[in-house]
N, C-alpha and C. Protein backbone atom coordinates (compact mmCIF):
# COMPACT_ATOMS: atom_id res chain seq x y z
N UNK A 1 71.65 0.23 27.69
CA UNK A 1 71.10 -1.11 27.79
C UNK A 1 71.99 -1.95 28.71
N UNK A 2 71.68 -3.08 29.17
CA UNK A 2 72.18 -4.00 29.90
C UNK A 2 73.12 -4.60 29.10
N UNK A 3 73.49 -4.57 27.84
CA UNK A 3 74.68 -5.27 27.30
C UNK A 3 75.87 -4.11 26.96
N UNK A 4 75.70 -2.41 26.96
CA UNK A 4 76.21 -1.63 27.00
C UNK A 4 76.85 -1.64 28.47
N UNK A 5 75.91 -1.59 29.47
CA UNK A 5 76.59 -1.87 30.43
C UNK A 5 77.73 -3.37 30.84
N UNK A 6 77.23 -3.82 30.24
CA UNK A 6 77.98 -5.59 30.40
C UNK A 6 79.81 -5.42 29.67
N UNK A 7 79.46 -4.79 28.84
CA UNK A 7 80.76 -3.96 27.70
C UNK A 7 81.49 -2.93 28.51
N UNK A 8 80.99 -2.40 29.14
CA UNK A 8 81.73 -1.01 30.40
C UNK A 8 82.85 -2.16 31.29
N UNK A 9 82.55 -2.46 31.60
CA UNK A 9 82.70 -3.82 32.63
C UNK A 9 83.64 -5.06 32.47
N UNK A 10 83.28 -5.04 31.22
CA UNK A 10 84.30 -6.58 30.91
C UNK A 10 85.27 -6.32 29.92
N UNK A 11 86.35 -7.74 30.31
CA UNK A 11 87.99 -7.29 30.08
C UNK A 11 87.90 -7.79 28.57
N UNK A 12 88.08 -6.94 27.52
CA UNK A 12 87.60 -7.33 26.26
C UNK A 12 89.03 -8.23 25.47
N UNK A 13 88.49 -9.12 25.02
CA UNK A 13 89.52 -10.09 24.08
C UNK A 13 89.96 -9.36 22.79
N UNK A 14 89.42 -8.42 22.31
CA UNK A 14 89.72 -7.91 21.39
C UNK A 14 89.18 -6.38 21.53
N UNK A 15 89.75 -5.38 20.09
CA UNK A 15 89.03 -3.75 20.16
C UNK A 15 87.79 -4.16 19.64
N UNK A 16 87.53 -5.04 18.95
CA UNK A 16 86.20 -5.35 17.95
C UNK A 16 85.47 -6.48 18.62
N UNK A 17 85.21 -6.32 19.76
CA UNK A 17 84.10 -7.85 20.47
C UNK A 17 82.72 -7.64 18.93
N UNK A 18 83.08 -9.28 19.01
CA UNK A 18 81.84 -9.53 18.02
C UNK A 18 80.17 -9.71 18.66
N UNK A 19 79.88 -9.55 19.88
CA UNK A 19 79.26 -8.88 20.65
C UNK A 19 77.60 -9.71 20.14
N UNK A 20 78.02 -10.94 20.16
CA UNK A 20 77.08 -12.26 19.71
C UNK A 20 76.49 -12.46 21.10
N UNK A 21 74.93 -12.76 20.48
CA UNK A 21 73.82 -12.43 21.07
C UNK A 21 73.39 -14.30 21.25
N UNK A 22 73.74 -14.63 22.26
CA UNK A 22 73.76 -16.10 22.76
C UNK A 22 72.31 -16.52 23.33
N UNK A 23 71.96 -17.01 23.06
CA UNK A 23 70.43 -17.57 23.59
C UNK A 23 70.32 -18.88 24.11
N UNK A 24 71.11 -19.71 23.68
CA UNK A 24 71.03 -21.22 23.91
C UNK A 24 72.27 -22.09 23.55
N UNK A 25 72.25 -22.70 24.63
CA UNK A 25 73.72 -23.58 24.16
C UNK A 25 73.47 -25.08 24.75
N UNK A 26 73.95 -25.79 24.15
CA UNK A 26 73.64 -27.09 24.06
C UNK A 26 74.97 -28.55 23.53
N UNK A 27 75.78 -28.99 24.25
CA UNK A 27 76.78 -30.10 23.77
C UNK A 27 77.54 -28.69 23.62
N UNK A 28 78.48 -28.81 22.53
CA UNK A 28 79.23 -27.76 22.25
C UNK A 28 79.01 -26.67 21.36
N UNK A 29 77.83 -26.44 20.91
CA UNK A 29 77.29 -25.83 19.92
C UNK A 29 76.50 -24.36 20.58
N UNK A 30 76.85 -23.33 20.12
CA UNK A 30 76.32 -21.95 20.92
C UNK A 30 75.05 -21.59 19.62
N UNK A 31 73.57 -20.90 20.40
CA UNK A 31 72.99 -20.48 19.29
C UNK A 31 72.40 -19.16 19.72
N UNK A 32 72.42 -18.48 18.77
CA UNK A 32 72.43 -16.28 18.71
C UNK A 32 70.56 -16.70 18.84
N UNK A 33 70.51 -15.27 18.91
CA UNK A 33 69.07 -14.68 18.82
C UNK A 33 68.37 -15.31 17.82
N UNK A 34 68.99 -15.20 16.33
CA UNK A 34 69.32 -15.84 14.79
C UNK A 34 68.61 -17.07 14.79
N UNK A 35 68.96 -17.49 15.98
CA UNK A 35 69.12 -18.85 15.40
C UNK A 35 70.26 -19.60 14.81
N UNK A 36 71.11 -19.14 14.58
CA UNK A 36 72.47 -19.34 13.71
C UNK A 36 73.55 -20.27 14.80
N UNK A 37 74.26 -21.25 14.62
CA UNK A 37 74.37 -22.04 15.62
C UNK A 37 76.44 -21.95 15.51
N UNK A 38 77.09 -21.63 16.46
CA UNK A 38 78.41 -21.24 16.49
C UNK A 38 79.24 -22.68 17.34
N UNK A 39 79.78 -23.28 16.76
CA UNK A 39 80.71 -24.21 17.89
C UNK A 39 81.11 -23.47 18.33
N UNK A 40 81.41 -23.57 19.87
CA UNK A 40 82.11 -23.59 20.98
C UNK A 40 83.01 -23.99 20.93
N UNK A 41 84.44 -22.54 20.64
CA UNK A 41 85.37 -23.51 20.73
C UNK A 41 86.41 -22.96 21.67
N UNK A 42 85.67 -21.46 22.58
CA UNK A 42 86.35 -21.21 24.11
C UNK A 42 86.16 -22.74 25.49
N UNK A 43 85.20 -22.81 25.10
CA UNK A 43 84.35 -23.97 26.30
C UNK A 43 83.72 -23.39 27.51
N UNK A 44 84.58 -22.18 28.00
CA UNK A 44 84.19 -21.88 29.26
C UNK A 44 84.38 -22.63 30.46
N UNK A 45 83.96 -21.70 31.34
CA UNK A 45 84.41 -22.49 32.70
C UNK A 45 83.23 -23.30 32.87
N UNK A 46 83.54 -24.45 33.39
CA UNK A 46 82.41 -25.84 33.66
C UNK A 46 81.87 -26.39 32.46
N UNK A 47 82.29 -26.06 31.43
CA UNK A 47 81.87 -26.79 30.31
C UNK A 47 83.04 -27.32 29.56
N UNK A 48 84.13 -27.47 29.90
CA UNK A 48 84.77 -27.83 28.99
C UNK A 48 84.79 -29.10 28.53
N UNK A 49 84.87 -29.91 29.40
CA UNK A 49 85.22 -31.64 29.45
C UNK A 49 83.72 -32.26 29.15
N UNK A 50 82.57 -31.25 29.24
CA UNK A 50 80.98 -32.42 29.16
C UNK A 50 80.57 -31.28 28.09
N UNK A 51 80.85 -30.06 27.80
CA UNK A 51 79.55 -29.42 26.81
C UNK A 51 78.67 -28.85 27.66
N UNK A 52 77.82 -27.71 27.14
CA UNK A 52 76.67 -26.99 27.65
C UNK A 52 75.78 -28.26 27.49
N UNK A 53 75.10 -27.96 29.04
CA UNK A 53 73.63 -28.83 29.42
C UNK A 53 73.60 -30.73 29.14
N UNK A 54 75.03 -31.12 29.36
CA UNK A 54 75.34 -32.52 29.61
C UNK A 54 74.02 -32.94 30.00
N UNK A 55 73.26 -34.53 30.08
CA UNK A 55 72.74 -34.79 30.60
C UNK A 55 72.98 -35.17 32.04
N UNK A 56 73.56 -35.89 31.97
CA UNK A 56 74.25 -36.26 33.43
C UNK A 56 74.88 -35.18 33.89
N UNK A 57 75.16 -33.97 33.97
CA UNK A 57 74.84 -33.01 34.75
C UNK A 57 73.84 -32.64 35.23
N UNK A 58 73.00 -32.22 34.35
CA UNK A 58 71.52 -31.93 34.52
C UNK A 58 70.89 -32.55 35.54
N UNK A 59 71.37 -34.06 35.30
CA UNK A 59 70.49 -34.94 36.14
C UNK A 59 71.31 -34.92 37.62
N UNK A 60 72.63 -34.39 37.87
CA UNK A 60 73.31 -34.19 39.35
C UNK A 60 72.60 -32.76 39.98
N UNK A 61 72.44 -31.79 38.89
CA UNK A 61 71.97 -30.87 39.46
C UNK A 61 70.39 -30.66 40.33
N UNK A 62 69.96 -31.68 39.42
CA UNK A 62 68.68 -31.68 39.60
C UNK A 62 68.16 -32.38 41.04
N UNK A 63 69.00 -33.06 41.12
CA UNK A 63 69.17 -34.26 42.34
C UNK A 63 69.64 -33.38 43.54
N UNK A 64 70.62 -32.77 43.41
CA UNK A 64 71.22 -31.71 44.34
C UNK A 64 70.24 -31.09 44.56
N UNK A 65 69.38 -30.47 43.81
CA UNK A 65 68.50 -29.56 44.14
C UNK A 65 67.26 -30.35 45.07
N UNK A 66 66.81 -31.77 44.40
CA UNK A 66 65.76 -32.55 45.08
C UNK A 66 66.02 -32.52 46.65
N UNK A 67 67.81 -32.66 47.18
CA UNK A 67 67.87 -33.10 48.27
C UNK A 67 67.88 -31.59 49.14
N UNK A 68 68.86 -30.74 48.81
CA UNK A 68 68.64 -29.66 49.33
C UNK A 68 69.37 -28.59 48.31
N UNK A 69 69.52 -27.65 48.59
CA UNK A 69 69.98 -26.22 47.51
C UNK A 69 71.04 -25.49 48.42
N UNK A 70 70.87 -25.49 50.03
CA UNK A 70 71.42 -24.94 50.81
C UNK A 70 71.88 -25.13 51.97
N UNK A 71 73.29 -25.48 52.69
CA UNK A 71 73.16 -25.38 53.63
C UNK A 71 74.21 -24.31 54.93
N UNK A 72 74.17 -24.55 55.85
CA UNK A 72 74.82 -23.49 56.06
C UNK A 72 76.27 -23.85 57.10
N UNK A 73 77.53 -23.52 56.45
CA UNK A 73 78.82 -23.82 57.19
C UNK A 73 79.32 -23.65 57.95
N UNK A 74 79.13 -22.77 58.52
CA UNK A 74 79.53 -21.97 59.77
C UNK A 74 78.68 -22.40 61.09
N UNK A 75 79.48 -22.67 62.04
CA UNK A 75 78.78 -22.60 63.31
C UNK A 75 78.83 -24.23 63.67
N UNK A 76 77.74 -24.70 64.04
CA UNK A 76 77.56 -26.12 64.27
C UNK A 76 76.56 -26.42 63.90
């Protein structure tokens, strides 16, 4: 499976990864397949200081995206 493979691959925090099945995350709160809802209390990268799915992120990203998504650096 794609999470067997994901496990080949990544630098494990422990021998026993608790190998939680994340579906949705929201402020600081992580939620499994379950439904079952886990604080966040790694943060991750880009979430630490606002939480998963800030609004005012959302709303920079979204804006970023309105104006453009891409451009290109090189050259002139």
């Amino acid at each position: 499976t794609n999470r067997e493979l994901f496990l080949q691959h990544v630098g494990q925090t422990s021998e026993a990864p608790l190998c939680l099945d994340i579906r949705k995350a929201t402020g600081s709160r992580l939620i499994d397949a379950d439904g079952k809802s886990y604080i966040d209390l790694i943060g991750g990268i880009s979430v630490c200081n606002t939480g998963h799915r800030h609004p005012r992120v959302i709303e920079a990203i979204q804006q970023q995206l309105n104006d453009y998504l891409h451009i290109m650096v090189y050259g002139e």
